[in-house]
C-alpha atoms as a PDB file:
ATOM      1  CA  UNK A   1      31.724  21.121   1.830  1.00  0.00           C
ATOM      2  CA  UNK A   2      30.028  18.971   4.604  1.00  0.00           C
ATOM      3  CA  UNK A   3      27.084  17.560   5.289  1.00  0.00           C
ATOM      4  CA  UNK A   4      24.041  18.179   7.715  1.00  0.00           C
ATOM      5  CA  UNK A   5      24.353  17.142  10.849  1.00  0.00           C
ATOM      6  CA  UNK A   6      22.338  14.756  12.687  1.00  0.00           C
ATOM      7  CA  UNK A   7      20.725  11.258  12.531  1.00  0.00           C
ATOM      8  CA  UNK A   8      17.476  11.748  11.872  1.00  0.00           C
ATOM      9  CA  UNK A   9      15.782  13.892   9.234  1.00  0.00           C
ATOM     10  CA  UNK A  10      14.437  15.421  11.839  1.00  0.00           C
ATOM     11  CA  UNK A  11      17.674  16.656  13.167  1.00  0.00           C
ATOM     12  CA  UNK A  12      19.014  17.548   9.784  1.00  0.00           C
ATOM     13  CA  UNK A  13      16.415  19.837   8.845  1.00  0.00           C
ATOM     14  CA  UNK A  14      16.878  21.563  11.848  1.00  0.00           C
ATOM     15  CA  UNK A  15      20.551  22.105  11.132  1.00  0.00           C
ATOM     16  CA  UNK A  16      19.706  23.329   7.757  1.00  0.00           C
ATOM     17  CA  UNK A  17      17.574  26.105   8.842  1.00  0.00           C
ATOM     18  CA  UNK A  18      20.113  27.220  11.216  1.00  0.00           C
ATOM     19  CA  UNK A  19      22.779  27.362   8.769  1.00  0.00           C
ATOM     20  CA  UNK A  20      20.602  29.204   6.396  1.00  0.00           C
ATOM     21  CA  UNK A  21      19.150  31.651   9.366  1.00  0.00           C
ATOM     22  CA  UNK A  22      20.494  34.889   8.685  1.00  0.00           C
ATOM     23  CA  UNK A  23      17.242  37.065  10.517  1.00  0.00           C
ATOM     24  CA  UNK A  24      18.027  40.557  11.312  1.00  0.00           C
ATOM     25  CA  UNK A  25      21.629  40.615   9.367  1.00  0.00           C
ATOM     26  CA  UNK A  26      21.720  43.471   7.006  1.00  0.00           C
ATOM     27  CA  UNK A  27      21.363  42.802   3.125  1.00  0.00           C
ATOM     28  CA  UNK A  28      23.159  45.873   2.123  1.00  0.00           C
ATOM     29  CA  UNK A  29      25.078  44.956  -1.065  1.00  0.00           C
ATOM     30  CA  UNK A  30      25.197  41.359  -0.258  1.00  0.00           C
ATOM     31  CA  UNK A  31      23.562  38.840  -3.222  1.00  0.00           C
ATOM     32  CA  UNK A  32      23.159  35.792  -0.834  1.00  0.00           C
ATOM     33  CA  UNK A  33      20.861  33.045  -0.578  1.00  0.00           C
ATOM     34  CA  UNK A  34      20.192  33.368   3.112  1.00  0.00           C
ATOM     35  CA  UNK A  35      16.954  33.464   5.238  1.00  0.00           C
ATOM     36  CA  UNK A  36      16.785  36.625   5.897  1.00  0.00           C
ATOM     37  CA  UNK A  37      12.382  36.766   7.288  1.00  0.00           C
ATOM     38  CA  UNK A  38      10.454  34.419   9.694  1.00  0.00           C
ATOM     39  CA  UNK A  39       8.120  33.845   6.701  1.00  0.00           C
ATOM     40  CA  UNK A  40      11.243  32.649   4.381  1.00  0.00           C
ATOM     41  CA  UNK A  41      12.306  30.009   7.329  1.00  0.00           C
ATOM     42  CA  UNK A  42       8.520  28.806   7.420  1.00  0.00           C
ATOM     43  CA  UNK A  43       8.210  27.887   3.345  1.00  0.00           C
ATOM     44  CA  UNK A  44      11.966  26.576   3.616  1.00  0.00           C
ATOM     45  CA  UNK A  45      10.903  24.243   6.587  1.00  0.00           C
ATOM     46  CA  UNK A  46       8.169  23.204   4.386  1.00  0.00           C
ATOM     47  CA  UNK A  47      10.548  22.899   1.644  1.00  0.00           C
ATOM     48  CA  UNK A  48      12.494  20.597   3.640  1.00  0.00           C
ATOM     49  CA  UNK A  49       9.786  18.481   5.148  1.00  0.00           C
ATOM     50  CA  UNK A  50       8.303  17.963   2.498  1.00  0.00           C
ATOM     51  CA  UNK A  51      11.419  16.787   0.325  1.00  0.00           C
ATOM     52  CA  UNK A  52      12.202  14.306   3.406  1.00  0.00           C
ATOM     53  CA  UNK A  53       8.659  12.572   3.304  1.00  0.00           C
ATOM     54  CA  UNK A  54       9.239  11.770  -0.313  1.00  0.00           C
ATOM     55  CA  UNK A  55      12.742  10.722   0.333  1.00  0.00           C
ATOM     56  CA  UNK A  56      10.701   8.164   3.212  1.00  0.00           C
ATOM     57  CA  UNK A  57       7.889   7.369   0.913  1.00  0.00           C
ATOM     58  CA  UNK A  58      10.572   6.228  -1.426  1.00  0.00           C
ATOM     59  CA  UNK A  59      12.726   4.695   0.802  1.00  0.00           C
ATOM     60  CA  UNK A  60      16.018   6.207  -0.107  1.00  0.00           C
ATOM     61  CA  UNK A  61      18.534   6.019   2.407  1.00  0.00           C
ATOM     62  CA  UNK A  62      21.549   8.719   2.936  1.00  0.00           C
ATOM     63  CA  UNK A  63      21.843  12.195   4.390  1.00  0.00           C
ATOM     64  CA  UNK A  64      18.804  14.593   3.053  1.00  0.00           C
ATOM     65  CA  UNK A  65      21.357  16.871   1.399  1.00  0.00           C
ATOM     66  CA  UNK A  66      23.426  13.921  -0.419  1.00  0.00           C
ATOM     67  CA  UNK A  67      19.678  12.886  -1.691  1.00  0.00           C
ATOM     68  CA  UNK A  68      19.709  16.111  -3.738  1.00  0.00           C
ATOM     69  CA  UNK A  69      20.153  14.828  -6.559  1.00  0.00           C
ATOM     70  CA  UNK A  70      19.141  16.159 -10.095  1.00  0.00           C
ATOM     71  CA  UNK A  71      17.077  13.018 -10.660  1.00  0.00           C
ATOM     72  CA  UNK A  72      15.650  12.711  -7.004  1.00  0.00           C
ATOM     73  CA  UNK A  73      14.830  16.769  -7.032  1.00  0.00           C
ATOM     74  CA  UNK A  74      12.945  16.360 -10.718  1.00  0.00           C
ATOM     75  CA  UNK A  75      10.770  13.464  -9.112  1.00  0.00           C
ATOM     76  CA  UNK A  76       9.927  15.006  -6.603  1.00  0.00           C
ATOM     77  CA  UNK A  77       9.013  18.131  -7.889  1.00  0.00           C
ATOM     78  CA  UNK A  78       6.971  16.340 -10.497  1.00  0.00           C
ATOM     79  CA  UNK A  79       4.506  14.392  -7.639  1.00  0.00           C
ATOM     80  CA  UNK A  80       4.590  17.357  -5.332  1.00  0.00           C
ATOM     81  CA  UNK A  81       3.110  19.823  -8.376  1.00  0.00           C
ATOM     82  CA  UNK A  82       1.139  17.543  -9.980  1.00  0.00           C
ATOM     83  CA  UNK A  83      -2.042  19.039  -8.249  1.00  0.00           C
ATOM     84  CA  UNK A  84      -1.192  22.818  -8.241  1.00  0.00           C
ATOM     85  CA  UNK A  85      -1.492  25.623 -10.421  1.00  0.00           C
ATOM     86  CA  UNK A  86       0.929  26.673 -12.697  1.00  0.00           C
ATOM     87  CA  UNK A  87       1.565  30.008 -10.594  1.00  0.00           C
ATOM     88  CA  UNK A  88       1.585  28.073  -7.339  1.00  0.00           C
ATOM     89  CA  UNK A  89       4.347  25.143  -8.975  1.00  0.00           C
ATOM     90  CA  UNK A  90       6.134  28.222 -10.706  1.00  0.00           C
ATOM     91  CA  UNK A  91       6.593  30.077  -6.824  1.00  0.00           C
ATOM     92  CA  UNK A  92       7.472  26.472  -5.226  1.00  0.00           C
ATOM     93  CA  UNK A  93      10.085  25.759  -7.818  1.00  0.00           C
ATOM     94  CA  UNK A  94      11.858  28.626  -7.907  1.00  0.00           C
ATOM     95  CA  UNK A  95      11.916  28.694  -3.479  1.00  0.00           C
ATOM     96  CA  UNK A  96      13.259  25.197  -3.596  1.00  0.00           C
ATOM     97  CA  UNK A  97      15.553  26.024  -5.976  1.00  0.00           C
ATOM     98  CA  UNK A  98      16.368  29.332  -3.960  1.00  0.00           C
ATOM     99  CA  UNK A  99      16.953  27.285  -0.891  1.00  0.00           C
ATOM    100  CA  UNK A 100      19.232  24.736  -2.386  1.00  0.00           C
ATOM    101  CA  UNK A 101      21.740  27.579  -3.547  1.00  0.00           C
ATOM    102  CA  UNK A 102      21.584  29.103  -0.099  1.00  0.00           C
ATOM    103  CA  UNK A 103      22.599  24.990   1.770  1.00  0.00           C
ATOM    104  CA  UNK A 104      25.282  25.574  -1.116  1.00  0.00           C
ATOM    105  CA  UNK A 105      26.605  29.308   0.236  1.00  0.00           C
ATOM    106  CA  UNK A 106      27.024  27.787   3.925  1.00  0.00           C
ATOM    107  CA  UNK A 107      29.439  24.753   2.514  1.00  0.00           C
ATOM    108  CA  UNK A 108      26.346  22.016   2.425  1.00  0.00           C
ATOM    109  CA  UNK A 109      26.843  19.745   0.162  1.00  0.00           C
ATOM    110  CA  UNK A 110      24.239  19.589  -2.794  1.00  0.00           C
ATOM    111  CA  UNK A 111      24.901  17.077  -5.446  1.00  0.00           C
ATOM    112  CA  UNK A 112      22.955  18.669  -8.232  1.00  0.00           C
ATOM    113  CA  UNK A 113      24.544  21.154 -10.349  1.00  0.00           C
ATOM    114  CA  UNK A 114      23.114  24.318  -9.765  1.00  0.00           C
ATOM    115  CA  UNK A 115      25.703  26.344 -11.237  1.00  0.00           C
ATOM    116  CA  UNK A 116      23.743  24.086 -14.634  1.00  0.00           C
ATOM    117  CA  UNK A 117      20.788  25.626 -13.063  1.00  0.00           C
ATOM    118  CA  UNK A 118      19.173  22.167 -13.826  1.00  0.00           C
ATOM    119  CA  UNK A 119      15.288  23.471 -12.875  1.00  0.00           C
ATOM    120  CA  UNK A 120      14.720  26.114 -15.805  1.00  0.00           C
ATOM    121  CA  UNK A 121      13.416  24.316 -17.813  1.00  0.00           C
ATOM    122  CA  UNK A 122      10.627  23.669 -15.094  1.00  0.00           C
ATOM    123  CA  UNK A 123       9.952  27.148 -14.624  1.00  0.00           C
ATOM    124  CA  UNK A 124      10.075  28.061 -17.789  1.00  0.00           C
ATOM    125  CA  UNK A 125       7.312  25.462 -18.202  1.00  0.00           C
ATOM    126  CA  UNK A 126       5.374  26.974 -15.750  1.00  0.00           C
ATOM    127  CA  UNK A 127       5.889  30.801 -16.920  1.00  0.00           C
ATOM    128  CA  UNK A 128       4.461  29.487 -20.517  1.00  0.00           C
ATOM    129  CA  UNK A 129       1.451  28.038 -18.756  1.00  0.00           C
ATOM    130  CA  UNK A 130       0.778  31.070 -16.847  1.00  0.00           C
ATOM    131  CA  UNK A 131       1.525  33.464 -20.026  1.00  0.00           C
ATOM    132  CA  UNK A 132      -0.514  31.108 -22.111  1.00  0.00           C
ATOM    133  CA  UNK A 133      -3.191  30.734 -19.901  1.00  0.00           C
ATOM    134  CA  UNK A 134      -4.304  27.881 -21.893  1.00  0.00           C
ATOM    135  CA  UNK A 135      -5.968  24.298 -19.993  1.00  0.00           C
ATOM    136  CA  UNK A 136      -3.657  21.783 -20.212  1.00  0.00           C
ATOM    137  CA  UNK A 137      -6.099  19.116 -21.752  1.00  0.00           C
ATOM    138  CA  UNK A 138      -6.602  15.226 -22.838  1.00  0.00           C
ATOM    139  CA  UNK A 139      -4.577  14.071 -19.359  1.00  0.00           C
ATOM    140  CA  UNK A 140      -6.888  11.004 -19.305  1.00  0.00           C
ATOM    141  CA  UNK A 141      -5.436   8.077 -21.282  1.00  0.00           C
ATOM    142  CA  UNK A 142      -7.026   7.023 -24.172  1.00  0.00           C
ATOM    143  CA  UNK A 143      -7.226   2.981 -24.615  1.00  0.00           C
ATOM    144  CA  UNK A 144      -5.863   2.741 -20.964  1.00  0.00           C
ATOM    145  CA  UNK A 145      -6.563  -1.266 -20.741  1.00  0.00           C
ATOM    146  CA  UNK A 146      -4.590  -1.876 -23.464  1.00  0.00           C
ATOM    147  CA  UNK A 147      -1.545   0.647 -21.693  1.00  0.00           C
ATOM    148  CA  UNK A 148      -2.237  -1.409 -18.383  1.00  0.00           C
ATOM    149  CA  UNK A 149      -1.721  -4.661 -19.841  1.00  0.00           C
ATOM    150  CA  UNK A 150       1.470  -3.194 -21.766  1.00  0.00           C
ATOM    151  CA  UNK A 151       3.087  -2.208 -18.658  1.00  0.00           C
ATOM    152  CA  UNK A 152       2.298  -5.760 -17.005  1.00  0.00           C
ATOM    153  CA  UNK A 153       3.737  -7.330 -19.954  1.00  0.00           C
ATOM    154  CA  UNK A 154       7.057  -4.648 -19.156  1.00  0.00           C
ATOM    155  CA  UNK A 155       6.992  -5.094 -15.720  1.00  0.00           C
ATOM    156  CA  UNK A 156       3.927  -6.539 -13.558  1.00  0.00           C
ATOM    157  CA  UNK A 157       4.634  -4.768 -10.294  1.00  0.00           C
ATOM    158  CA  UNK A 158       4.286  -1.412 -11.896  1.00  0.00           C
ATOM    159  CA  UNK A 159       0.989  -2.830 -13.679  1.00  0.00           C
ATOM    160  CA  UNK A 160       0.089  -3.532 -10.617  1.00  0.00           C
ATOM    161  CA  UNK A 161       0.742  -0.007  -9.107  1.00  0.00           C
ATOM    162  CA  UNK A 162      -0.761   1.710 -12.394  1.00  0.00           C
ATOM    163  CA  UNK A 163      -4.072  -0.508 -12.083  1.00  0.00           C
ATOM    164  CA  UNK A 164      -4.533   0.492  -8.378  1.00  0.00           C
ATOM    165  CA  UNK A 165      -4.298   4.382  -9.784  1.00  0.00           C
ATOM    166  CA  UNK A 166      -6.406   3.504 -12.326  1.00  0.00           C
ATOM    167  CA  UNK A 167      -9.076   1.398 -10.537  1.00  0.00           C
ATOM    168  CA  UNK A 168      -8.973   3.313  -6.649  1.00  0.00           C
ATOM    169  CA  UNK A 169      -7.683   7.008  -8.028  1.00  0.00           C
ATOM    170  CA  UNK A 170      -4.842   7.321  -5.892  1.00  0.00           C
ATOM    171  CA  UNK A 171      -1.439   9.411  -6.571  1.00  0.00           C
ATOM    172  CA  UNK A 172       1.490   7.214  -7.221  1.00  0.00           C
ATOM    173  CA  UNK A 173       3.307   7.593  -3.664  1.00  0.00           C
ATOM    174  CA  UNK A 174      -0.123   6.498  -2.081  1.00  0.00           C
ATOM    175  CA  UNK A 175      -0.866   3.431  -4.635  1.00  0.00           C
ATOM    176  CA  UNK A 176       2.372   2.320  -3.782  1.00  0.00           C
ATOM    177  CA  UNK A 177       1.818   2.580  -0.064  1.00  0.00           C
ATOM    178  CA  UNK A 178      -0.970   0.278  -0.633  1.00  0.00           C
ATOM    179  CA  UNK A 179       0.732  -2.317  -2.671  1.00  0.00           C
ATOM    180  CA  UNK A 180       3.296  -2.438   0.105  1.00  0.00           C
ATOM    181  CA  UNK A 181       1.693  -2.596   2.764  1.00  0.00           C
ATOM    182  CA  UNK A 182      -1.868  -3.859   1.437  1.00  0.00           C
ATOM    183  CA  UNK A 183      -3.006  -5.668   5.131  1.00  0.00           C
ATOM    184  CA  UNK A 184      -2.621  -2.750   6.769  1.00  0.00           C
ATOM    185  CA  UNK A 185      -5.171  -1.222   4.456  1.00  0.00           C
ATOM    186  CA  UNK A 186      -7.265  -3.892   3.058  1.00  0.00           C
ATOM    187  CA  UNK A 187     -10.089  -5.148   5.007  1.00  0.00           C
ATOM    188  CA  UNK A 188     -11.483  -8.423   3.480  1.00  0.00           C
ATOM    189  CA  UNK A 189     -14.845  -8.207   5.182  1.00  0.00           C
ATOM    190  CA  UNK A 190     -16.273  -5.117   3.223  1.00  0.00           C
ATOM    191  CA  UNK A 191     -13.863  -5.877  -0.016  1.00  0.00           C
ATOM    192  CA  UNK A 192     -12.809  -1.968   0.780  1.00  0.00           C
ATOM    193  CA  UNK A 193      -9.347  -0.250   0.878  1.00  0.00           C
ATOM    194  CA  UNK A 194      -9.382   1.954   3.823  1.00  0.00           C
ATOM    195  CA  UNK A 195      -7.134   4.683   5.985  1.00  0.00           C
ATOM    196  CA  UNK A 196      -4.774   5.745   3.316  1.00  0.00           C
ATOM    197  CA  UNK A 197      -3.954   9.346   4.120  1.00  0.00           C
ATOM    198  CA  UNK A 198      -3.712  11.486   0.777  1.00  0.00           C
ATOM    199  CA  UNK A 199      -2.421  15.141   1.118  1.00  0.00           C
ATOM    200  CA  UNK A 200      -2.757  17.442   3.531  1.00  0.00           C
ATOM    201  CA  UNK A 201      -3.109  14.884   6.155  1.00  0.00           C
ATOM    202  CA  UNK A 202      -6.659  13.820   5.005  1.00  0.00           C
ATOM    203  CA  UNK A 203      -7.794  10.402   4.860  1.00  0.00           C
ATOM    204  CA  UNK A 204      -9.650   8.691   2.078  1.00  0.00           C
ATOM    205  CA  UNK A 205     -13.191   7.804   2.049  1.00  0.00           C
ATOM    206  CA  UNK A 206     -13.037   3.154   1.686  1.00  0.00           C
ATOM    207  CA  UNK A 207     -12.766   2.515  -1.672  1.00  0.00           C
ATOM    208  CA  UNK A 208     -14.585  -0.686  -3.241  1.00  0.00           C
ATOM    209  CA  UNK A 209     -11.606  -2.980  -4.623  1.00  0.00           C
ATOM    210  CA  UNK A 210     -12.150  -5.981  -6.801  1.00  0.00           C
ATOM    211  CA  UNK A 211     -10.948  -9.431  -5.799  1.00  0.00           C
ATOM    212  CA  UNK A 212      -9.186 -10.334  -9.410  1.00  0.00           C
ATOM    213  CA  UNK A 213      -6.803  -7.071  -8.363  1.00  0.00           C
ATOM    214  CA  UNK A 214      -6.423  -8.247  -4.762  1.00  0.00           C
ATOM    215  CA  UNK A 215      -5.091 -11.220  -5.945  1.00  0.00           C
ATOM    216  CA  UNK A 216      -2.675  -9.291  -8.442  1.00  0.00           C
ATOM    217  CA  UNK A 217      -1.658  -6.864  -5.503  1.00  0.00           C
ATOM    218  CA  UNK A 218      -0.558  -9.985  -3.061  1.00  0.00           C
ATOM    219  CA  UNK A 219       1.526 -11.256  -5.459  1.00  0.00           C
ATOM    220  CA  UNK A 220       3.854  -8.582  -5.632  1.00  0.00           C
ATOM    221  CA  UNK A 221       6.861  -9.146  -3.822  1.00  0.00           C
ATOM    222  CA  UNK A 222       9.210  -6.064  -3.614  1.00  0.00           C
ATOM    223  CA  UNK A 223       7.685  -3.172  -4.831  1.00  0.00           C
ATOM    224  CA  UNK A 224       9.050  -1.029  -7.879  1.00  0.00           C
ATOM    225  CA  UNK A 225      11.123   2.062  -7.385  1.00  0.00           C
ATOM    226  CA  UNK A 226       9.675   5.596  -7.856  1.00  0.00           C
ATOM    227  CA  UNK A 227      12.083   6.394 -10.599  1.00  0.00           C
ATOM    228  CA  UNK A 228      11.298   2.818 -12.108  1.00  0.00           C
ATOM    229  CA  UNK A 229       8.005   3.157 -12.162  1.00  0.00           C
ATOM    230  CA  UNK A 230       8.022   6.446 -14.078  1.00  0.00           C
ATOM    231  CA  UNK A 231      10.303   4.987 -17.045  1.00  0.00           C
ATOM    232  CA  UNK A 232       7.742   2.002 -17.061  1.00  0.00           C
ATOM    233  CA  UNK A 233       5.062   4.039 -17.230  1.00  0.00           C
ATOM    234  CA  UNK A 234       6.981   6.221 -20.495  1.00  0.00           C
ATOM    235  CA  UNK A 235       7.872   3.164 -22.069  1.00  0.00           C
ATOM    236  CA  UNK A 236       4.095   2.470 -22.759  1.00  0.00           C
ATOM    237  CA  UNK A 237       3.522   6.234 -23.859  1.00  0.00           C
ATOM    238  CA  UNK A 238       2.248   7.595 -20.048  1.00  0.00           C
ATOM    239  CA  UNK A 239       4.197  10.566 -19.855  1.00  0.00           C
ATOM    240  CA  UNK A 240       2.780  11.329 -16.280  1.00  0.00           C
ATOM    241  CA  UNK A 241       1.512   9.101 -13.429  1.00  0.00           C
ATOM    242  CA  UNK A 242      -0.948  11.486 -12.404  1.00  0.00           C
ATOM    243  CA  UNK A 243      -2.724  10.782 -15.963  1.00  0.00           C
ATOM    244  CA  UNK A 244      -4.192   7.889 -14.339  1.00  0.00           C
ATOM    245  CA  UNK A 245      -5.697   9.948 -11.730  1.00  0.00           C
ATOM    246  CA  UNK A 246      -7.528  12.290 -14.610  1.00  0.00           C
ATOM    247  CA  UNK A 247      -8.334   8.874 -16.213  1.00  0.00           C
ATOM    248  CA  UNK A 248     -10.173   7.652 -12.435  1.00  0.00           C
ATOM    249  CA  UNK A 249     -11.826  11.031 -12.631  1.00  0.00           C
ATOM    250  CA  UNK A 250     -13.440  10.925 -16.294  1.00  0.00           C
ATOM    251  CA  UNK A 251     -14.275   7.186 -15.663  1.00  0.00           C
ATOM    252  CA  UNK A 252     -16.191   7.652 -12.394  1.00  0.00           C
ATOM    253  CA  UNK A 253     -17.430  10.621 -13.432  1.00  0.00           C
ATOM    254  CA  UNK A 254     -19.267   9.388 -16.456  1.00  0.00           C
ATOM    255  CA  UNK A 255     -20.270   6.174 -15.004  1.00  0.00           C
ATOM    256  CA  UNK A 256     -21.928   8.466 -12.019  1.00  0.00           C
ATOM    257  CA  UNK A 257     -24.154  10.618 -15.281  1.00  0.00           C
ATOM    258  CA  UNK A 258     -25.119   7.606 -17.308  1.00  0.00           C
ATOM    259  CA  UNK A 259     -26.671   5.673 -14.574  1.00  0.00           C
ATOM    260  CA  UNK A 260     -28.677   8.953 -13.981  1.00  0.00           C
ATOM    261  CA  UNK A 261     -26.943  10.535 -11.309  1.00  0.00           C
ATOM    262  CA  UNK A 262     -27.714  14.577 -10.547  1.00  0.00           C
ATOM    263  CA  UNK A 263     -24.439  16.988 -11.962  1.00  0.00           C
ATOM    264  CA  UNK A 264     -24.056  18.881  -8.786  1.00  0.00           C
ATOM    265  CA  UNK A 265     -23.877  15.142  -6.765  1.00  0.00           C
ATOM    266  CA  UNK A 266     -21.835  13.645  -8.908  1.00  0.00           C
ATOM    267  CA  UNK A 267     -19.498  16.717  -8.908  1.00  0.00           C
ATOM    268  CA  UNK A 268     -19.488  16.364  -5.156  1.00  0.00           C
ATOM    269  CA  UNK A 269     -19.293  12.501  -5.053  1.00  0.00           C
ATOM    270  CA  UNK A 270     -15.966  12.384  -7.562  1.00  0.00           C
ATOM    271  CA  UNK A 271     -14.176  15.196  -5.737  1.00  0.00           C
ATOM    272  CA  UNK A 272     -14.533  13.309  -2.148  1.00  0.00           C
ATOM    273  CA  UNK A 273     -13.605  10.068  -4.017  1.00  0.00           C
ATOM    274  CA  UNK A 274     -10.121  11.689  -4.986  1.00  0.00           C
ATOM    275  CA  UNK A 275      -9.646  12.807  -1.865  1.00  0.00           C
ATOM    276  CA  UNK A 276     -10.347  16.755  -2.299  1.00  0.00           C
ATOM    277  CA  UNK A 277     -14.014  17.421  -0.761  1.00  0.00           C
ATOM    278  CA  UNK A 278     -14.821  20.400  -3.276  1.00  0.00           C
ATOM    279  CA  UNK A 279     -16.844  20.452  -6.345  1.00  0.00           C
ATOM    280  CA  UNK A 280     -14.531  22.563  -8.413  1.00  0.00           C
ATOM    281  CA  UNK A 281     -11.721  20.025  -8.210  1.00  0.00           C
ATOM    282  CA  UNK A 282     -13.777  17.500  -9.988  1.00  0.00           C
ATOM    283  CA  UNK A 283     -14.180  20.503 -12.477  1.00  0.00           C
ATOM    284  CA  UNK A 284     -10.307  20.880 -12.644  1.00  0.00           C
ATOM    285  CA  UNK A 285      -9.569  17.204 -13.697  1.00  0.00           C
ATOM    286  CA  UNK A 286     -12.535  16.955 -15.941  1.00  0.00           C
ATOM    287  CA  UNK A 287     -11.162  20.334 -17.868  1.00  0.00           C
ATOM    288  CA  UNK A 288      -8.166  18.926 -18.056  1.00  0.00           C
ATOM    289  CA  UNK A 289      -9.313  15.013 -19.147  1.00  0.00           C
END
C-alpha cells in the first residue's frame, strides 16, 4: 500500500483520479471499483475536492488519503449533507464510499476499515428517510440560551462558535472561519460581519453583530477543533450543529411576522439571510424547526 503522490492536494487528487481511471477498459466479469465513464471521474473529482477543503477548513495536516479516517470521513459527511435531501446524501454516500474502495483496489492507502463497511449505517439512515418519507422535525433547539451558556460553562470557545451560529446563522465550518479570522471579516464601522463565502461559492449578505459577542469572539485564542466542537455541542444535548442554523431560521423568521412583516417577504428575506436566495428553503428549515 502507498500513498498519493504529490505535495499539494492539488497534486494528490490528480494522482488519485489517474490511478482510479480505467475509461474504455472492458468490465466483462470484472467486480472492480474503477472509473470506468467521464461522468464517474467528474463526481469523484468532486468527491475529492470537496473532502480536501474540509480537511483545509479544519486544518488537518497529512496526505489526503492518510486523512481517511473513520472519524474524519463521518464529519465530514455529516457538514457536507447537512443541507441535502435524503436521496441526494443517500447517492453522495454511497459514491464516496464507492470511491474509497476503488483508492483501496490500486494499493492507496485508506485508513478506515471498509472491509467493516463503516458508512451503513449512514445509508441505511438515509434509505429509512426516503422509504419513510416522513419531515424530519423539531431541529430548532428548545431553551437554546440556557444550551449556549452550558457549552460556555464546558468550553467557552465552542460557546463562542455555537453563539455566532446561533446569533449570524452560519454553518459550523463558516462560524469558525469567522472566529478565526474575525478582522478579516468584521468591519467596526457598520457593526456588520461581511464576505464570508457559504456554499457554492456565494457570499453572504453583512450580517448585524452585537458588540457584547464581539467582545466574546476576540477573546478566543486558538480556536476549537471540528471534532471537539461536535462532542461539546453533545455534551449539552445538541446532537447536530446545523440545529443552530434551524434555530437562526425559526428565530428570524418569527421576529420578521410579529413586527408585521408580509409572508412572501419574510420568506424571501430569511432564505437570503442563510445564504440560499429561494423562498422554499426558508420553507425547508421552518418544516423541519
Amino acid at each position: 500500500m502507498a500513498n498519493l503522490r504529490g505535495g499539494t492536494f492539488e497534486k494528490q487528487i490528480k494522482d488519485a483520479l489517474y490511478r482510479l481511471d480505467a475509461q474504455g477498459e472492458s468490465r466483462y466479469l470484472k467486480e472492480d471499483h474503477l472509473t470506468h465513464s467521464s461522468a464517474l471521474w467528474e463526481k469523484r473529482e468532486m468527491y475529492l475536492r470537496d473532502f480536501a477543503n474540509w480537511v483545509k477548513e479544519n486544518e488537518l495536516s497529512g496526505k489526503l488519503n492518510t486523512l481517511m479516517t473513520e472519524e474524519n470521513i463521518r464529519a465530514f459527511l455529516d457538514e457536507r449533507l447537512a443541507d441535502v435531501s435524503p436521496k441526494t446524501a443517500l447517492d453522495y454516500t454511497s459514491g464516496f464510499n464507492s470511491m474509497l474502495k476503488g483508492l483501496e483496489e490500486v494499493r492507496v492507502t485508506i485508513p478506515a476499515n471498509l472491509q467493516n463497511d463503516f458508512l451503513k449505517d449512514f445509508r441505511e439512515v438515509f434509505r429509512e428517510q426516503i422509504h419513510m418519507q416522513d419531515v424530519i422535525t423539531n431541529r430548532a433547539i428548545e431553551n437554546v440560551d440556557l444550551k449556549l451558556q452550558e457549552l460556555y460553562n464546558t468550553r467557552f470557545e465552542s460557546g463562542v462558535i455555537a453563539e455566532v451560529q446561533r446569533e449570524l446563522g452560519f454553518r459550523v465550518n463558516e462560524a469558525m472561519e469567522v472566529v478565526k479570522n474575525f478582522d478579516k471579516y468584521y468591519n467596526p464601522q457598520n457593526g456588520t460581519i461581511e464576505g464570508v463565502i457559504g456554499k457554492g461559492g456565494q457570499e453572504y449578505m453583512p450580517k448585524p453583530i452585537g458588540e457584547e459577542l464581539v467582545n466574546k469572539i476576540q477573546q478566543v485564542e486558538h480556536t476549537t477543533h471540528y471534532n471537539t466542537y461536535l462532542q461539546d455541542l453533545k455534551s449539552v444535548g445538541i446532537e447536530h450543529s446545523h440545529d443552530l442554523r434551524y434555530t437562526y431560521a425559526k428565530e428570524s423568521f418569527m421576529e420578521k411576522i410579529s413586527s408585521g412583516m408580509d409572508y412572501k417577504q419574510t420568506l424571501r428575506e430569511v432564505s437570503e439571510e442563510i445564504n440560499h436566495h429561494r423562498e422554499s428553503m426558508t420553507q425547508y428549515y421552518l418544516a423541519r424547526a
